[in-house]
PDB file of N, CA and C in Angstrom:
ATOM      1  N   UNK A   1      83.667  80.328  92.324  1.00  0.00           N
ATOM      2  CA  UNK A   1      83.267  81.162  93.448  1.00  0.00           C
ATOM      3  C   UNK A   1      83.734  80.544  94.770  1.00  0.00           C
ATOM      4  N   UNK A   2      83.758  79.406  94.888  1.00  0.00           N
ATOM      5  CA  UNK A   2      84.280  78.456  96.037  1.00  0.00           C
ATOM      6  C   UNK A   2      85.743  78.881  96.325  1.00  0.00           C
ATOM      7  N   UNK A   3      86.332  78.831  94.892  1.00  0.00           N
ATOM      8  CA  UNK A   3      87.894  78.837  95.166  1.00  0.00           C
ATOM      9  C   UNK A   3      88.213  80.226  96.169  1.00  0.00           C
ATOM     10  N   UNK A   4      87.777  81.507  95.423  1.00  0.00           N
ATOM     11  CA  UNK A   4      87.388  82.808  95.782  1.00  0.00           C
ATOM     12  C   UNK A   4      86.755  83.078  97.206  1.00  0.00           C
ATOM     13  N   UNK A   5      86.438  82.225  97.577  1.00  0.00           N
ATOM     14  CA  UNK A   5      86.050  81.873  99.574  1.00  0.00           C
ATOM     15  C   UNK A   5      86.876  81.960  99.816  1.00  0.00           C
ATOM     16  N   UNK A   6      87.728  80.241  99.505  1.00  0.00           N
ATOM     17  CA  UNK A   6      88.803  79.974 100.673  1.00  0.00           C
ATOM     18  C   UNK A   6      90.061  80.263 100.273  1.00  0.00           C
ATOM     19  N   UNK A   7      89.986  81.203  98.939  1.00  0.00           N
ATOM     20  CA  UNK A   7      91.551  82.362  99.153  1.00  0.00           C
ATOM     21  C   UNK A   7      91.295  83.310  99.899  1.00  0.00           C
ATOM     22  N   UNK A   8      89.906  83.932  99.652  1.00  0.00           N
ATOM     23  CA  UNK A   8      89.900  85.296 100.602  1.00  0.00           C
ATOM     24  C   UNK A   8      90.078  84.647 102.028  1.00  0.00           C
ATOM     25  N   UNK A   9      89.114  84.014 101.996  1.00  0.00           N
ATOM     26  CA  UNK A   9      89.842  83.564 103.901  1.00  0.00           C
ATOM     27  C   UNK A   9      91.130  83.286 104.115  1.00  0.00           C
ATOM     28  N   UNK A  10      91.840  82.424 103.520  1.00  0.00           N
ATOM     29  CA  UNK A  10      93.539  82.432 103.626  1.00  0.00           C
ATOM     30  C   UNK A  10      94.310  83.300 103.632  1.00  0.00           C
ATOM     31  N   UNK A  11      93.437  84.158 102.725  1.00  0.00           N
ATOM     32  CA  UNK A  11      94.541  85.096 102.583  1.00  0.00           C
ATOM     33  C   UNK A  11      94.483  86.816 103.704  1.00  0.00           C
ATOM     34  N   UNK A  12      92.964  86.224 104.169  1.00  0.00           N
ATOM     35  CA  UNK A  12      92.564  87.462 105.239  1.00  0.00           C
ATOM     36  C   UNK A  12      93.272  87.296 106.791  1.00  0.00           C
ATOM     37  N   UNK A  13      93.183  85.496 106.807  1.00  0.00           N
ATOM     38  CA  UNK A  13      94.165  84.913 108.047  1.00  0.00           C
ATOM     39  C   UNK A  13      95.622  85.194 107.728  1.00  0.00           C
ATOM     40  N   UNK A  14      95.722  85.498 106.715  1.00  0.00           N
ATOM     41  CA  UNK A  14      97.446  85.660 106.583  1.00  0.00           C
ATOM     42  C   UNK A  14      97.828  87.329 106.452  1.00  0.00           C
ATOM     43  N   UNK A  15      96.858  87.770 105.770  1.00  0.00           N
ATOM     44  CA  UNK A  15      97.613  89.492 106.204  1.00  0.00           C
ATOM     45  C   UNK A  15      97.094  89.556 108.113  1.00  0.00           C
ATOM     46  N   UNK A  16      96.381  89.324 108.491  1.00  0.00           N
ATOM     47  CA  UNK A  16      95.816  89.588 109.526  1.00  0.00           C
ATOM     48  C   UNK A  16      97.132  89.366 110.704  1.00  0.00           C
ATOM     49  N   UNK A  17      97.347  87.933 110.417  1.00  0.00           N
ATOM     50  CA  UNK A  17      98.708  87.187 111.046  1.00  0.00           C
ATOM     51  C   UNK A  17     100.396  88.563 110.526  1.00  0.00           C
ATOM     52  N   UNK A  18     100.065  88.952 109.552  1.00  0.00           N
ATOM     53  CA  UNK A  18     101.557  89.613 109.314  1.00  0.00           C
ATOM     54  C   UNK A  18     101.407  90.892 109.812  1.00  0.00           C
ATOM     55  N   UNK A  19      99.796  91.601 110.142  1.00  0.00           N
ATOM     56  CA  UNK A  19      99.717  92.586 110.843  1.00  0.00           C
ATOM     57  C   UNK A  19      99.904  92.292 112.475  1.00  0.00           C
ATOM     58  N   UNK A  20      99.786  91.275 112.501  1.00  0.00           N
ATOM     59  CA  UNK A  20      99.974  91.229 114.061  1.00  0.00           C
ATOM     60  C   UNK A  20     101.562  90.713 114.577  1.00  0.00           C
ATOM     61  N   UNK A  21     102.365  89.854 113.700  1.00  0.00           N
ATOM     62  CA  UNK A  21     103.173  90.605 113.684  1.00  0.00           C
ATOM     63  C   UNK A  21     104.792  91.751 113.166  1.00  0.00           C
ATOM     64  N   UNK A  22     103.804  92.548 112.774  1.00  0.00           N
ATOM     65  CA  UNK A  22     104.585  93.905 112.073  1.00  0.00           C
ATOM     66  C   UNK A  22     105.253  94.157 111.090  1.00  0.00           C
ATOM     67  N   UNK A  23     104.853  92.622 110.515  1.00  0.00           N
ATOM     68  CA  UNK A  23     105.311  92.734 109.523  1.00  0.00           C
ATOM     69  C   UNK A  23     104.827  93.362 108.291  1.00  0.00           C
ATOM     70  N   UNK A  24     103.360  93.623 108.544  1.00  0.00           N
ATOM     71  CA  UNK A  24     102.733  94.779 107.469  1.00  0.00           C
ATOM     72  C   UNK A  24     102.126  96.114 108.341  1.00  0.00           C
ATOM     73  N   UNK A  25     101.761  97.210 107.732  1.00  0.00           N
ATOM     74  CA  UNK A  25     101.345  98.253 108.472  1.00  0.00           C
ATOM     75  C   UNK A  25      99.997  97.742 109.291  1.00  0.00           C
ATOM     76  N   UNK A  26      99.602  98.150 109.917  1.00  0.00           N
ATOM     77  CA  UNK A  26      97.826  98.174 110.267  1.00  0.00           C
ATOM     78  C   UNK A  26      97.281  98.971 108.912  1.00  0.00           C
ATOM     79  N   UNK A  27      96.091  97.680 109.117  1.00  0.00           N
ATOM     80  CA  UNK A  27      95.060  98.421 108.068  1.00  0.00           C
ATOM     81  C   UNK A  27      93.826  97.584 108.100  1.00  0.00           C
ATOM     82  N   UNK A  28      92.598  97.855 107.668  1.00  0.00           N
ATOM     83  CA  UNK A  28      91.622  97.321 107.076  1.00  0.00           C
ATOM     84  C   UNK A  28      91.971  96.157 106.484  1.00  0.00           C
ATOM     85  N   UNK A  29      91.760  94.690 107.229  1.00  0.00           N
ATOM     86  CA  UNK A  29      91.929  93.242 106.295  1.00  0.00           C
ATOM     87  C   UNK A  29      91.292  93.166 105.605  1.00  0.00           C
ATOM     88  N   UNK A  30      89.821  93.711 105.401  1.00  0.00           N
ATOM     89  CA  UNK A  30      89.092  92.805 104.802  1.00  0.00           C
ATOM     90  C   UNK A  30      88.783  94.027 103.117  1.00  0.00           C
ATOM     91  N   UNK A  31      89.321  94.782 103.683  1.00  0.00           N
ATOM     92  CA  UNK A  31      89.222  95.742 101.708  1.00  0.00           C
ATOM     93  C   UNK A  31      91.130  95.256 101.237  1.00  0.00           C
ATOM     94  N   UNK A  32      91.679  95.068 102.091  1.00  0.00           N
ATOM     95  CA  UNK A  32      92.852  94.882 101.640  1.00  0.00           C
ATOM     96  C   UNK A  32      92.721  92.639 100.528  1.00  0.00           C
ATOM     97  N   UNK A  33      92.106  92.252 101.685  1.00  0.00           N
ATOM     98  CA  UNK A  33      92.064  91.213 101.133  1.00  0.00           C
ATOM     99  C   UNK A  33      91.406  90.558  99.859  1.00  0.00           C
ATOM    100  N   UNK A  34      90.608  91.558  99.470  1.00  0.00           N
ATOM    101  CA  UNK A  34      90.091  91.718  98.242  1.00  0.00           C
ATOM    102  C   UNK A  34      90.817  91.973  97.262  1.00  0.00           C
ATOM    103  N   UNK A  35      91.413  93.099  97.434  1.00  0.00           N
ATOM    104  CA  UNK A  35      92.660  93.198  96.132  1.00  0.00           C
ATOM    105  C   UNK A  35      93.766  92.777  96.413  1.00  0.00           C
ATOM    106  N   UNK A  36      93.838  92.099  97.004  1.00  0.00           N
ATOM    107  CA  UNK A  36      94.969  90.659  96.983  1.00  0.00           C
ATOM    108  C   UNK A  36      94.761  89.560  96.284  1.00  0.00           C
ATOM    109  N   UNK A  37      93.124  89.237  96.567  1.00  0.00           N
ATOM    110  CA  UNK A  37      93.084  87.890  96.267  1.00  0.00           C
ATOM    111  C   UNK A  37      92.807  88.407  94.234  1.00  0.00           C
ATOM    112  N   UNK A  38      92.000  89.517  94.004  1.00  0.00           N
ATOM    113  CA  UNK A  38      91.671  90.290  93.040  1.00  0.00           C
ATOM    114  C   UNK A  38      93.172  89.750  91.839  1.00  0.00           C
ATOM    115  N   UNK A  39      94.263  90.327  92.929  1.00  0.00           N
ATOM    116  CA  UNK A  39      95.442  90.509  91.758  1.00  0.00           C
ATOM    117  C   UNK A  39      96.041  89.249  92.020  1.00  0.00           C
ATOM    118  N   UNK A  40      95.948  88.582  92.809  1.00  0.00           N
ATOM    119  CA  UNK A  40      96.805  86.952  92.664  1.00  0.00           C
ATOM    120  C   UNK A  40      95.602  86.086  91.482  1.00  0.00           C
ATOM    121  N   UNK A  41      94.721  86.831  91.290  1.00  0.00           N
ATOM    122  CA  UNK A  41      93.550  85.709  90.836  1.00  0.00           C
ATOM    123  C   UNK A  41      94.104  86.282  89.150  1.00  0.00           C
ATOM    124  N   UNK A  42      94.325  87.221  88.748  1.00  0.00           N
ATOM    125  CA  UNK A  42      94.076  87.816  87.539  1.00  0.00           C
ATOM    126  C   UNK A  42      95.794  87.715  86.815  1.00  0.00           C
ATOM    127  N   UNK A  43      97.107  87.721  87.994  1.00  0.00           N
ATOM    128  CA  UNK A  43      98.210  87.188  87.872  1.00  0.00           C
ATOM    129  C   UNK A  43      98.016  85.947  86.974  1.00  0.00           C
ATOM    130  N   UNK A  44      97.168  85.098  87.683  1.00  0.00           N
ATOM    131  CA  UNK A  44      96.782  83.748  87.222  1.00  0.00           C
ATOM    132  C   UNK A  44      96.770  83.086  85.642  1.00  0.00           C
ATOM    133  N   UNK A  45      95.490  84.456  85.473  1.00  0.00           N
ATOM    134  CA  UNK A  45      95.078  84.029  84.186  1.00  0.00           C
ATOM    135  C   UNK A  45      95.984  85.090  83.368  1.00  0.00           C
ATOM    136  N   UNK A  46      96.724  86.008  83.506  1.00  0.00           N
ATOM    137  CA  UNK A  46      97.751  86.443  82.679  1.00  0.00           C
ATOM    138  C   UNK A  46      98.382  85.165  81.918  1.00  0.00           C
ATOM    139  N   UNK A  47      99.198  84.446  83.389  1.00  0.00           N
ATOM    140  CA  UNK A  47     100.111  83.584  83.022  1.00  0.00           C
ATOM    141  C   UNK A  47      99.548  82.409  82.358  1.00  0.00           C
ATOM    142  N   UNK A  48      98.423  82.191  82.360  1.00  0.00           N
ATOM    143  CA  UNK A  48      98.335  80.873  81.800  1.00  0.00           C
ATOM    144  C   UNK A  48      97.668  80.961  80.490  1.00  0.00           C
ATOM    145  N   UNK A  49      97.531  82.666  80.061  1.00  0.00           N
ATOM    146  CA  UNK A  49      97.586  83.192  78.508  1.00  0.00           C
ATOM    147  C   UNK A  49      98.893  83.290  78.087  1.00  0.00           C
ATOM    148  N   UNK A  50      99.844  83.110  78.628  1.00  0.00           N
ATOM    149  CA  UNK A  50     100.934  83.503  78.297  1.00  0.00           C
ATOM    150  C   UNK A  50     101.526  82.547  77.118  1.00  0.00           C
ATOM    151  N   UNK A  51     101.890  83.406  76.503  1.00  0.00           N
ATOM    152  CA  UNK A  51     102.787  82.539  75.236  1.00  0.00           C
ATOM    153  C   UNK A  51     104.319  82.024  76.093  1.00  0.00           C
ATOM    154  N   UNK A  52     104.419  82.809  76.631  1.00  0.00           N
ATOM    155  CA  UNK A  52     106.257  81.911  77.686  1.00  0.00           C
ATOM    156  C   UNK A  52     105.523  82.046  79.229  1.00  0.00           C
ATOM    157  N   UNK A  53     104.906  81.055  79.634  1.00  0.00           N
ATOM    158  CA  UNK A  53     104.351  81.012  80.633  1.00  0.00           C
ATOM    159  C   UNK A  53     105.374  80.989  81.788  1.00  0.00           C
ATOM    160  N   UNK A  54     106.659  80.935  81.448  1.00  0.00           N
ATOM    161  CA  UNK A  54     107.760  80.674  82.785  1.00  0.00           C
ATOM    162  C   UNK A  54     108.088  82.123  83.147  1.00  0.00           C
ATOM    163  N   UNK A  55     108.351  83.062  81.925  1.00  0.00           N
ATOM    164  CA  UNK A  55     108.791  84.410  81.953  1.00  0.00           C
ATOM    165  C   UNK A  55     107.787  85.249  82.509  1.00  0.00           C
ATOM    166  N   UNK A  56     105.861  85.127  82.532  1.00  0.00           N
ATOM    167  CA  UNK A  56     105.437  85.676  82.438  1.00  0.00           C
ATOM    168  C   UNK A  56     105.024  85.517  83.898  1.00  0.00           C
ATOM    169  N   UNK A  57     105.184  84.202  84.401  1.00  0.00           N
ATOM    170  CA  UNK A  57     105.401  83.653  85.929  1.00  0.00           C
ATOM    171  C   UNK A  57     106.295  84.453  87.043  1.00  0.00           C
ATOM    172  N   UNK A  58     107.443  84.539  86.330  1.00  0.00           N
ATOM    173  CA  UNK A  58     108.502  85.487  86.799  1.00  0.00           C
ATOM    174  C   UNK A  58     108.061  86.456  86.961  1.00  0.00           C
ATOM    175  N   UNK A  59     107.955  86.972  85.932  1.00  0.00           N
ATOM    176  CA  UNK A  59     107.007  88.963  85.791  1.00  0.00           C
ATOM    177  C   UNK A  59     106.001  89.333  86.684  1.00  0.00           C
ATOM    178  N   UNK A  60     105.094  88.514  86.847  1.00  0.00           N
ATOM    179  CA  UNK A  60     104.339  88.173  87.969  1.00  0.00           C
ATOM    180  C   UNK A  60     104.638  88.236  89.074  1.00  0.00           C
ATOM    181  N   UNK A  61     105.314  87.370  89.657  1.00  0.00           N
ATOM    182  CA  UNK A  61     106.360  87.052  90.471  1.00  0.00           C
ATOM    183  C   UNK A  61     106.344  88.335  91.495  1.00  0.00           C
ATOM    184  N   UNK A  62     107.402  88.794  90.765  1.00  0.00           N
ATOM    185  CA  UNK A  62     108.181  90.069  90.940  1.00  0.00           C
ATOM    186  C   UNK A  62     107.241  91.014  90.919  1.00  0.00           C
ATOM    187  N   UNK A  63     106.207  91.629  90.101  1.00  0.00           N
ATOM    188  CA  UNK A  63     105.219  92.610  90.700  1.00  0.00           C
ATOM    189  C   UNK A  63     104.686  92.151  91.983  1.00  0.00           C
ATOM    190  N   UNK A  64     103.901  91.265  91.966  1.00  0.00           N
ATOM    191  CA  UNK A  64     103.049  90.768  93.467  1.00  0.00           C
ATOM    192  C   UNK A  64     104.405  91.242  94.521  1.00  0.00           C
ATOM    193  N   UNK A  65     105.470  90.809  94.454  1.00  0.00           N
ATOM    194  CA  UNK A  65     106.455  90.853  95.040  1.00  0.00           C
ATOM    195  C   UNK A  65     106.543  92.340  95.842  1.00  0.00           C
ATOM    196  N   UNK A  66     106.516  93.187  95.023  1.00  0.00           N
ATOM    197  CA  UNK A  66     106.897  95.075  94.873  1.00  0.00           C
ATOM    198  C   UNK A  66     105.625  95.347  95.722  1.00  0.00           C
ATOM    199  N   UNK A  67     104.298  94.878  94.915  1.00  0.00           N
ATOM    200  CA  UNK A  67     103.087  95.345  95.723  1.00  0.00           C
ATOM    201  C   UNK A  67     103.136  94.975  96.999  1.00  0.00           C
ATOM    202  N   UNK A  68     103.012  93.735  97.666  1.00  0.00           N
ATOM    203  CA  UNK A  68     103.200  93.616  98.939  1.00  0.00           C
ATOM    204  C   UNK A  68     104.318  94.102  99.612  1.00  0.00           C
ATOM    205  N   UNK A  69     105.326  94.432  99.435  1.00  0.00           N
ATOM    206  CA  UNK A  69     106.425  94.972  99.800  1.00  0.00           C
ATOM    207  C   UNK A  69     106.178  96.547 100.431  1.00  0.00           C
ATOM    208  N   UNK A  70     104.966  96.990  99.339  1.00  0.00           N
ATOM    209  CA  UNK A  70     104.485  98.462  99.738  1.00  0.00           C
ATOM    210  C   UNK A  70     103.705  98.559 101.016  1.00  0.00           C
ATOM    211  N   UNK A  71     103.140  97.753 101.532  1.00  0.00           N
ATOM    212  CA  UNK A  71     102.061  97.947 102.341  1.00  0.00           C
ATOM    213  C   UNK A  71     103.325  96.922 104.035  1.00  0.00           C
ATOM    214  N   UNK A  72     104.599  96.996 103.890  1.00  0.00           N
ATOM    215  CA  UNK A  72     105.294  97.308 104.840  1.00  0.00           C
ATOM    216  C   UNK A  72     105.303  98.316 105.874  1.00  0.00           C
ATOM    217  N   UNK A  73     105.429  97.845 106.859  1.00  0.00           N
ATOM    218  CA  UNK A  73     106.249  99.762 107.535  1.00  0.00           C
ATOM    219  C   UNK A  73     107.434 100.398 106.367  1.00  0.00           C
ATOM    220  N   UNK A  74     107.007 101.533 106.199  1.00  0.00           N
ATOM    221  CA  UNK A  74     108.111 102.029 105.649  1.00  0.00           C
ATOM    222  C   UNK A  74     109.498 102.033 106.189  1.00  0.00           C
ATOM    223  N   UNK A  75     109.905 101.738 107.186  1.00  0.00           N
ATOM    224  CA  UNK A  75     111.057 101.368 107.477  1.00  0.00           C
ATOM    225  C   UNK A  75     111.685 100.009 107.301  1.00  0.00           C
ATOM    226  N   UNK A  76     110.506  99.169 106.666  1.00  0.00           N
ATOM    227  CA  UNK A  76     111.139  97.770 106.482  1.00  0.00           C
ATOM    228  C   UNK A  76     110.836  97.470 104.916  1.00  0.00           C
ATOM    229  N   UNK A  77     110.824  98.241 104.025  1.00  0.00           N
ATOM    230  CA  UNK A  77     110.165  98.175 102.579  1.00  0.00           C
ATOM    231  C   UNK A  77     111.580  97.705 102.162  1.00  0.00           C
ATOM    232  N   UNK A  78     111.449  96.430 101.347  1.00  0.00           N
ATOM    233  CA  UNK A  78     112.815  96.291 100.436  1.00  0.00           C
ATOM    234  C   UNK A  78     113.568  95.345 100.953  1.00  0.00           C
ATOM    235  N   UNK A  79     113.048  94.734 102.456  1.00  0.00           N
ATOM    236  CA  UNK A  79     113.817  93.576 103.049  1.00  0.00           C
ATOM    237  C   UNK A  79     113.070  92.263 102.710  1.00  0.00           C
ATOM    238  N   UNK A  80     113.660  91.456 102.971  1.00  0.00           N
ATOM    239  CA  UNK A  80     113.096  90.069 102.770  1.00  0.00           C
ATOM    240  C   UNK A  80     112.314  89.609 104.061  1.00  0.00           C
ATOM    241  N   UNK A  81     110.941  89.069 103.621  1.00  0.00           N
ATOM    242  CA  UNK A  81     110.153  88.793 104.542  1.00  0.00           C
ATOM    243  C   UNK A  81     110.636  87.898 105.339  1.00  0.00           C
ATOM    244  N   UNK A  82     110.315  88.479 106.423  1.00  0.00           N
ATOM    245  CA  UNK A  82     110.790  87.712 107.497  1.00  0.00           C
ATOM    246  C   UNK A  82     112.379  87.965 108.404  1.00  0.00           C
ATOM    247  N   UNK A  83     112.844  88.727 107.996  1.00  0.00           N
ATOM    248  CA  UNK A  83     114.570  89.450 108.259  1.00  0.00           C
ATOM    249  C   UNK A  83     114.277  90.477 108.961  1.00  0.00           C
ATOM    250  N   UNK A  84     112.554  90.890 109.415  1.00  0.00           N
ATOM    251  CA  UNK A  84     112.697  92.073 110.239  1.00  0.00           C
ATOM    252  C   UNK A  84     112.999  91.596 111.638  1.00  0.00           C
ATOM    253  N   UNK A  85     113.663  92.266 112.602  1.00  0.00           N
ATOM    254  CA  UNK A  85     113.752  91.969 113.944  1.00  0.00           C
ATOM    255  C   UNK A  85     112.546  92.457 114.610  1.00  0.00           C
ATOM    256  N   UNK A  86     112.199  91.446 115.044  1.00  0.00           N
ATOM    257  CA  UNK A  86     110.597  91.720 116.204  1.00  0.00           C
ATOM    258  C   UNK A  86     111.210  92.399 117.107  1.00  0.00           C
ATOM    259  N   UNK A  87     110.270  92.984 117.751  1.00  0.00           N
ATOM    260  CA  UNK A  87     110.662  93.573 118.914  1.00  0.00           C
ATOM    261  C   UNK A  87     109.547  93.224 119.941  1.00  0.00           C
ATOM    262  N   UNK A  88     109.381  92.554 120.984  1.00  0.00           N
ATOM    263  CA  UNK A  88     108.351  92.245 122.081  1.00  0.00           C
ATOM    264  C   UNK A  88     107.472  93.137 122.430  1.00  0.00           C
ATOM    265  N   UNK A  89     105.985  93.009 121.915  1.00  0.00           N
ATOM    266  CA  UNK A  89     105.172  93.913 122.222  1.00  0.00           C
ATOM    267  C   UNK A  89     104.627  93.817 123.918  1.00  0.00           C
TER     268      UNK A  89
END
């Protein structure tokens, strides 16, 4: 339950930080940060059931990858974080 604190907090300071700047849409941090920490937590124990724990790491990987990718501006879905050009608010 401890661990489950101080991901949700990390991870509420860190969408919070990529909403501010633009790099994710605006939204609700704190229902978003739940099923973040929800699916990085359950990623987890996939992989470490995994019979090829490297492949299943990967697989992982790459979904978390797609999901956060969605909750972009749609004009920046599909780029690599961090390659968007800021623009000075």
């Amino acid at each position: 339950e401890i661990d489950s604190q101080y991901a949700f907090g990390a991870v509420s300071a860190g969408l919070q930080a990529a909403m501010d700047t633009g790099e994710l849409e605006r939204q609700p941090v704190e229902p978003l940060a739940h099923l973040v920490v929800g699916s990085l937590m359950q990623a987890g124990m996939v992989v470490a059931r995994a019979e090829d724990q490297k492949a299943s790491s990967a697989a992982m990987g790459h979904a978390l990858h797609r999901m956060l990718d969605g909750l972009r501006p749609p004009a920046d879905r599909g780029r690599a974080a961090g390659s968007r050009r800021r623009v000075p608010r």
